[in-house]
PDB file of N, CA and C in Angstrom:
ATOM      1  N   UNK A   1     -28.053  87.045  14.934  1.00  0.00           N
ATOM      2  CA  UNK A   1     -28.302  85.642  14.716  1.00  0.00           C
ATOM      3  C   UNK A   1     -28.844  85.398  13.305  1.00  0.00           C
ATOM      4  N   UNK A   2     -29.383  86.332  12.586  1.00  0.00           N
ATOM      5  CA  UNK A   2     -29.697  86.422  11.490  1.00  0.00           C
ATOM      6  C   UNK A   2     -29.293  85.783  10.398  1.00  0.00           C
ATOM      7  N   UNK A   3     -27.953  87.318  11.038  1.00  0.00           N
ATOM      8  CA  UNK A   3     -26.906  87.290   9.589  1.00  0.00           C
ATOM      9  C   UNK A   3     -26.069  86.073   9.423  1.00  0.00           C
ATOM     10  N   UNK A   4     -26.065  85.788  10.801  1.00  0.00           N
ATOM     11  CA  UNK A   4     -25.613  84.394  11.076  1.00  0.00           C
ATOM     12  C   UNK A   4     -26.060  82.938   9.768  1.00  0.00           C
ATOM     13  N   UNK A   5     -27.490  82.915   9.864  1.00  0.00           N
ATOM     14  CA  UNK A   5     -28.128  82.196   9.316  1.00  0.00           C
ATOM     15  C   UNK A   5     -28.456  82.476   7.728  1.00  0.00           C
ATOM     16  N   UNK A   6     -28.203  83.355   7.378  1.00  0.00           N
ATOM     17  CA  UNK A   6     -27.707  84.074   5.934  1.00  0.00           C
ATOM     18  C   UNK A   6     -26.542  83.975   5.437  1.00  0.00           C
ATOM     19  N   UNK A   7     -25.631  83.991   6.328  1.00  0.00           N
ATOM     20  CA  UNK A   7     -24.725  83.523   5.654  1.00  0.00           C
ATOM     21  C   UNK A   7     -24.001  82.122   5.878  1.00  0.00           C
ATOM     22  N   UNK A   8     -24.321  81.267   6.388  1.00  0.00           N
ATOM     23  CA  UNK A   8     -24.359  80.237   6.902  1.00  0.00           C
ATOM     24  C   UNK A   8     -25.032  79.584   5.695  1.00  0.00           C
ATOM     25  N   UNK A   9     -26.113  80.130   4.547  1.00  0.00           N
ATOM     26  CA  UNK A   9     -27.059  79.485   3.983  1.00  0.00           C
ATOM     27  C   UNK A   9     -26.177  79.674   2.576  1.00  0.00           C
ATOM     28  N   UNK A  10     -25.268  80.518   2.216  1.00  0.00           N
ATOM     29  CA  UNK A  10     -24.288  80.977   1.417  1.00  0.00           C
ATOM     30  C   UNK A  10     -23.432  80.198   1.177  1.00  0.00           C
ATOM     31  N   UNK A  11     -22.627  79.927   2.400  1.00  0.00           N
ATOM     32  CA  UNK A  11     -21.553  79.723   2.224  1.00  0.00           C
ATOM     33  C   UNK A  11     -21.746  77.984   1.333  1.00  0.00           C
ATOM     34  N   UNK A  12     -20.539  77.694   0.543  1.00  0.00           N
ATOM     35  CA  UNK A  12     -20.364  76.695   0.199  1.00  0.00           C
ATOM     36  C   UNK A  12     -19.408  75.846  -0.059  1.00  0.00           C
ATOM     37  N   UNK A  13     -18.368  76.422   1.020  1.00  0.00           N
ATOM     38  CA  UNK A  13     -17.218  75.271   1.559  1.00  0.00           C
ATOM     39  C   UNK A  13     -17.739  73.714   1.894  1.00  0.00           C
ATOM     40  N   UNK A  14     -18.547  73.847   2.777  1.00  0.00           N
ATOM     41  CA  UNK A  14     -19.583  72.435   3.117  1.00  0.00           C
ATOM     42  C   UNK A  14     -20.012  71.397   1.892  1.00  0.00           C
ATOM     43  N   UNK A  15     -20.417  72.397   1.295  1.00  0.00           N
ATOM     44  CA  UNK A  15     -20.812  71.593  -0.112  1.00  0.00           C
ATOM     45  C   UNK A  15     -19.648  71.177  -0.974  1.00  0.00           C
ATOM     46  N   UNK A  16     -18.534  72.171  -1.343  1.00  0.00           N
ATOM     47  CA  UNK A  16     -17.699  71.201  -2.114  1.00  0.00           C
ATOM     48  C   UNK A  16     -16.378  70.142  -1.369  1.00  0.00           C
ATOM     49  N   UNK A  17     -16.918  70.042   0.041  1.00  0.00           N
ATOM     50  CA  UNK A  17     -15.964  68.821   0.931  1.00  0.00           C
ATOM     51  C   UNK A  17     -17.111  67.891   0.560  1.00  0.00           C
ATOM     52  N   UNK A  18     -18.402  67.539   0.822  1.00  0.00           N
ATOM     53  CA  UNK A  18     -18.968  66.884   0.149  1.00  0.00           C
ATOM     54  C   UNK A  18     -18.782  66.059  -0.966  1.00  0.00           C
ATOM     55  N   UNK A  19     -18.814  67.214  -2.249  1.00  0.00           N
ATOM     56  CA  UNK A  19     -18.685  66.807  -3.672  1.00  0.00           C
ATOM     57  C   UNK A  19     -17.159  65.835  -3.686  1.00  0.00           C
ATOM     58  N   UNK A  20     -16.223  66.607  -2.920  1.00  0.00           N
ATOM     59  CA  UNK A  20     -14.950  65.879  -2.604  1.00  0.00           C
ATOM     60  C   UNK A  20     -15.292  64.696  -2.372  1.00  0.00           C
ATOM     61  N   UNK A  21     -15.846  64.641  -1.407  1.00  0.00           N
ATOM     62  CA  UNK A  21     -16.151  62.806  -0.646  1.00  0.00           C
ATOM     63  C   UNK A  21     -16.913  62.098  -1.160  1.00  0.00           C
ATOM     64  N   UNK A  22     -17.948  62.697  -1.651  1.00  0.00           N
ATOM     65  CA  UNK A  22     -18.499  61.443  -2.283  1.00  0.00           C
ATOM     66  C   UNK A  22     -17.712  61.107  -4.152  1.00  0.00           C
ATOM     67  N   UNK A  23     -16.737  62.071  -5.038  1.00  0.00           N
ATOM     68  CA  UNK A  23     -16.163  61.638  -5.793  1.00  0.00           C
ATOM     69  C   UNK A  23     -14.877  61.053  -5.140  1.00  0.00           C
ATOM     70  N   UNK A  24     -14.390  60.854  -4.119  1.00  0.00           N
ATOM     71  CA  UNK A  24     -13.121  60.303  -3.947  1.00  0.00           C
ATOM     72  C   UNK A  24     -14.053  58.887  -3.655  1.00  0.00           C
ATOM     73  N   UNK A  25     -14.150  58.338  -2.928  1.00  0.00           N
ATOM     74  CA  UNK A  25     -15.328  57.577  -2.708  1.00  0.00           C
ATOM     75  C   UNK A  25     -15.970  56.285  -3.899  1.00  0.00           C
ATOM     76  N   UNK A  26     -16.109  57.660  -4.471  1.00  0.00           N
ATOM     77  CA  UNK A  26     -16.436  56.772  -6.163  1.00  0.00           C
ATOM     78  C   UNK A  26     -15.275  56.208  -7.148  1.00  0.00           C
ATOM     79  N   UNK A  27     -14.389  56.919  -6.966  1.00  0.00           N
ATOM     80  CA  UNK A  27     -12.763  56.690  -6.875  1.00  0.00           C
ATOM     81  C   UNK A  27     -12.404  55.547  -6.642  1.00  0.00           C
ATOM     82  N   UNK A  28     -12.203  55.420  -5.203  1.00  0.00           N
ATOM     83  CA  UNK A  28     -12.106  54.028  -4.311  1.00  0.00           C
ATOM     84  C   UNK A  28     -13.022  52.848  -5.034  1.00  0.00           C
ATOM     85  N   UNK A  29     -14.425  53.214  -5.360  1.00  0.00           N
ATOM     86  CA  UNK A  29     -15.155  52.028  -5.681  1.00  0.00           C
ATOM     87  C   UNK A  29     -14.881  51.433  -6.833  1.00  0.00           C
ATOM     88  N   UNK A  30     -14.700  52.152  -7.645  1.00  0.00           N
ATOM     89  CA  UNK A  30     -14.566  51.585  -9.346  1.00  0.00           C
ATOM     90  C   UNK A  30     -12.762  51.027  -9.193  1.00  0.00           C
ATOM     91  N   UNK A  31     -11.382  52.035  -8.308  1.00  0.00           N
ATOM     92  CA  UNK A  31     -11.107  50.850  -8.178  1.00  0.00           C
ATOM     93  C   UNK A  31     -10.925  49.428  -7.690  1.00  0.00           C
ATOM     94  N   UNK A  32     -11.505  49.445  -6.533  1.00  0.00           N
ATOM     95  CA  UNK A  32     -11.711  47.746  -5.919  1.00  0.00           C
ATOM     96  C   UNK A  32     -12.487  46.788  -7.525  1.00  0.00           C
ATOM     97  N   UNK A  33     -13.298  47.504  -7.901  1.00  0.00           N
ATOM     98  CA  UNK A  33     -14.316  46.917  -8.854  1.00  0.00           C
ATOM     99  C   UNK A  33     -13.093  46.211  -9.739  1.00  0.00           C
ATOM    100  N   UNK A  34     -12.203  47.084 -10.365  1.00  0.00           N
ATOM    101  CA  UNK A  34     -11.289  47.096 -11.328  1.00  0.00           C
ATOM    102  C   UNK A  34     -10.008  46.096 -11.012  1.00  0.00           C
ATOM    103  N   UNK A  35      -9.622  46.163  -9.255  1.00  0.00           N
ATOM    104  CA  UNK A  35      -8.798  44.946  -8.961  1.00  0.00           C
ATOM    105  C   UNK A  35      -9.215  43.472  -8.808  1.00  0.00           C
ATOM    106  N   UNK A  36     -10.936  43.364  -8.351  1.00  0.00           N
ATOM    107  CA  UNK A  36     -11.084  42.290  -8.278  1.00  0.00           C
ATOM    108  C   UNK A  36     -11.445  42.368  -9.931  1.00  0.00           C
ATOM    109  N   UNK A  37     -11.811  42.173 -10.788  1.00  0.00           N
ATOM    110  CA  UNK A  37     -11.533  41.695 -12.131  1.00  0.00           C
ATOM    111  C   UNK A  37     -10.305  41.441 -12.381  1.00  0.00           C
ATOM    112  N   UNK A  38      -9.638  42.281 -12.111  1.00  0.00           N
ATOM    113  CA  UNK A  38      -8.175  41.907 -12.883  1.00  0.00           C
ATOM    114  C   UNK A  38      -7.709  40.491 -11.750  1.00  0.00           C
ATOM    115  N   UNK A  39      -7.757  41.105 -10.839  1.00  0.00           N
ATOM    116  CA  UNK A  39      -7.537  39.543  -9.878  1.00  0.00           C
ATOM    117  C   UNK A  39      -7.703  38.522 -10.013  1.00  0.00           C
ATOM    118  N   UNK A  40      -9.324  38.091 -10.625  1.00  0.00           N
ATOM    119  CA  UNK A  40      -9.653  36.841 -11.016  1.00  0.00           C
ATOM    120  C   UNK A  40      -9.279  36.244 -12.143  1.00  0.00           C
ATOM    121  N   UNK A  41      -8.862  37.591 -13.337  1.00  0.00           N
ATOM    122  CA  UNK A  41      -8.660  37.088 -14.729  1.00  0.00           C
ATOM    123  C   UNK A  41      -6.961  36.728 -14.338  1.00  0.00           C
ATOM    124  N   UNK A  42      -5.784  37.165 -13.812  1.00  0.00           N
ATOM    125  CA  UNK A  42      -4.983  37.108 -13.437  1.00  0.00           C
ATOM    126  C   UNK A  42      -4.713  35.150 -12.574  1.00  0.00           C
ATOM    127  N   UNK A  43      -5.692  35.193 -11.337  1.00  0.00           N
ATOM    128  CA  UNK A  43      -5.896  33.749 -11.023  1.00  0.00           C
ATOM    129  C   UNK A  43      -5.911  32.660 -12.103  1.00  0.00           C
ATOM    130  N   UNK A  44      -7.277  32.965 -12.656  1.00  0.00           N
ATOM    131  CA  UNK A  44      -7.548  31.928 -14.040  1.00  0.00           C
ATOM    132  C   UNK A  44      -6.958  31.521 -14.834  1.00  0.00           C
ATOM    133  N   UNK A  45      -5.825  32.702 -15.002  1.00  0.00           N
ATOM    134  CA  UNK A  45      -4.718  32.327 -15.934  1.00  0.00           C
ATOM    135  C   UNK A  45      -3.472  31.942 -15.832  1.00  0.00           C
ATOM    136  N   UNK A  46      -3.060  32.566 -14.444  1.00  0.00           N
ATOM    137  CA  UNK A  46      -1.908  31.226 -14.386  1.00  0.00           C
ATOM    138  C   UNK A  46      -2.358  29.769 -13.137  1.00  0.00           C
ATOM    139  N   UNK A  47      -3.485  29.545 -13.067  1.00  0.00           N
ATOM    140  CA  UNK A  47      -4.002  28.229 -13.046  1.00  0.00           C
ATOM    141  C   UNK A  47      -3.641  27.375 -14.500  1.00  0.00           C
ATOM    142  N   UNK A  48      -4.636  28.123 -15.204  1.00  0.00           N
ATOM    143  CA  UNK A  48      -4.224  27.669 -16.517  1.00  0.00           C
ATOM    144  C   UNK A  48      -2.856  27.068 -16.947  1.00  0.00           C
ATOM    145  N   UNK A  49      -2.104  28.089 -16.797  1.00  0.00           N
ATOM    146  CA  UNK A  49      -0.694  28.219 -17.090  1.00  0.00           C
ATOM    147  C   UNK A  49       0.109  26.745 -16.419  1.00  0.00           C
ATOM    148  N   UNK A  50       0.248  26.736 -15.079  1.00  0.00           N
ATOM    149  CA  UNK A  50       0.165  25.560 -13.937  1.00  0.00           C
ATOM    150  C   UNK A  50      -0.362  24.423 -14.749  1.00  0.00           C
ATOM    151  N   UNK A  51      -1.360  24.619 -15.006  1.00  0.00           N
ATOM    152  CA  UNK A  51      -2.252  22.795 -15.604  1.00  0.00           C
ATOM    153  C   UNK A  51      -1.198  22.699 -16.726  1.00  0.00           C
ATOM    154  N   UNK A  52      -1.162  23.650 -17.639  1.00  0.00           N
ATOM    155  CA  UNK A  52      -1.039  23.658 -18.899  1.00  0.00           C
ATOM    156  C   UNK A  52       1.534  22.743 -18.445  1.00  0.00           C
ATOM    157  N   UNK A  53       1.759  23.357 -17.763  1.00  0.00           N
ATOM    158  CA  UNK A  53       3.217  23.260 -17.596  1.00  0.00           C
ATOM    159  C   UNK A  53       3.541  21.398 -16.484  1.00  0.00           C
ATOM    160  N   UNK A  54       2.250  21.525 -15.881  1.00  0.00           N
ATOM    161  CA  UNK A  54       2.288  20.091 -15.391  1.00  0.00           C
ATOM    162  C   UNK A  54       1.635  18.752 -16.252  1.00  0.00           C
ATOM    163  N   UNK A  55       0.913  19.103 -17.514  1.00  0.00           N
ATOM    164  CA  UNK A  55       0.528  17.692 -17.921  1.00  0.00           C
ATOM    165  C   UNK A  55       1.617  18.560 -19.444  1.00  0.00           C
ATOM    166  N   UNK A  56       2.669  19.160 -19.411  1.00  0.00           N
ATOM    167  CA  UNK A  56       3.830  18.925 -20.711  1.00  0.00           C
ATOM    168  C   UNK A  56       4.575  17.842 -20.186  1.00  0.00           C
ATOM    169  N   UNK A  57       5.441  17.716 -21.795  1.00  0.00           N
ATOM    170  CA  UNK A  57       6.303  16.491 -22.007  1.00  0.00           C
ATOM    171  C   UNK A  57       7.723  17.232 -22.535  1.00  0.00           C
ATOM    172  N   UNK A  58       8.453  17.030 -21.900  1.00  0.00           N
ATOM    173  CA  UNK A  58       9.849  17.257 -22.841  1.00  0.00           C
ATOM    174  C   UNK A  58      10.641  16.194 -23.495  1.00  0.00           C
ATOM    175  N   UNK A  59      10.881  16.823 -24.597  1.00  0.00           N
ATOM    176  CA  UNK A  59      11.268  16.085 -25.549  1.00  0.00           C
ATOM    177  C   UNK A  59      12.872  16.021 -25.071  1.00  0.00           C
ATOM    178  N   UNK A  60      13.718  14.577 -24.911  1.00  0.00           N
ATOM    179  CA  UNK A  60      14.755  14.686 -24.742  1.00  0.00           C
ATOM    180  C   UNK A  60      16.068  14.412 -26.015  1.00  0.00           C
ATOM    181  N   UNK A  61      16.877  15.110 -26.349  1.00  0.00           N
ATOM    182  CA  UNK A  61      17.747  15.294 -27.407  1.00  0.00           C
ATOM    183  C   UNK A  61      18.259  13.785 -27.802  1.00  0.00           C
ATOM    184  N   UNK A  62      18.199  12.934 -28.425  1.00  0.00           N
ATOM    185  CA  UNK A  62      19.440  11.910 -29.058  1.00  0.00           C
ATOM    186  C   UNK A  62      20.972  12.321 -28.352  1.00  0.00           C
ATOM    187  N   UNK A  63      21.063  11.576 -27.114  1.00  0.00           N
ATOM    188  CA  UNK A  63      22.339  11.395 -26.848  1.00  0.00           C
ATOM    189  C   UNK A  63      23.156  10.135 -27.340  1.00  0.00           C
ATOM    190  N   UNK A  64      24.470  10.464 -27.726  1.00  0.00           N
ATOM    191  CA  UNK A  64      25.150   9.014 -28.098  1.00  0.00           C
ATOM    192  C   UNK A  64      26.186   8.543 -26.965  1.00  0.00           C
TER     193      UNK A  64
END
C-alpha cells in the first residue's frame, strides 16, 4: 500500500490533463472575449452602413 502511495505521489499524468484543461479553457475564454468584440464592432457598423444607405439620394441622369 505504500508503494502504492509513492508512486501515486510521482506520477504526473494527472497533472498535465489538468494543465490541458485549464489551457484549453483559457482558449475557449479569450475566444468568446474576441467574438463578442468583433460582434459588436461588426453590428455598429453595418447599422451605420443601413442609416448611412437609407437617408442617400440618387442622383438621376438627364433623360431627353
Amino acid at each position: 500500500m505504500i508503494k502504492f502511495f509513492k508512486r501515486f505521489g510521482k506520477d504526473e499524468d494527472g497533472a498535465v490533463t489538468v494543465d490541458w484543461v485549464v489551457l484549453t479553457a483559457a482558449v475557449i475564454a479569450l475566444g468568446g472575449v474576441a467574438y463578442t468584440g468583433i460582434s459588436r464592432g461588426t453590428n455598429s457598423l453595418s447599422g451605420a452602413v443601413g442609416d448611412s444607405l437609407d437617408n442617400a439620394t440618387v442622383a438621376m441622369p438627364y433623360n431627353n
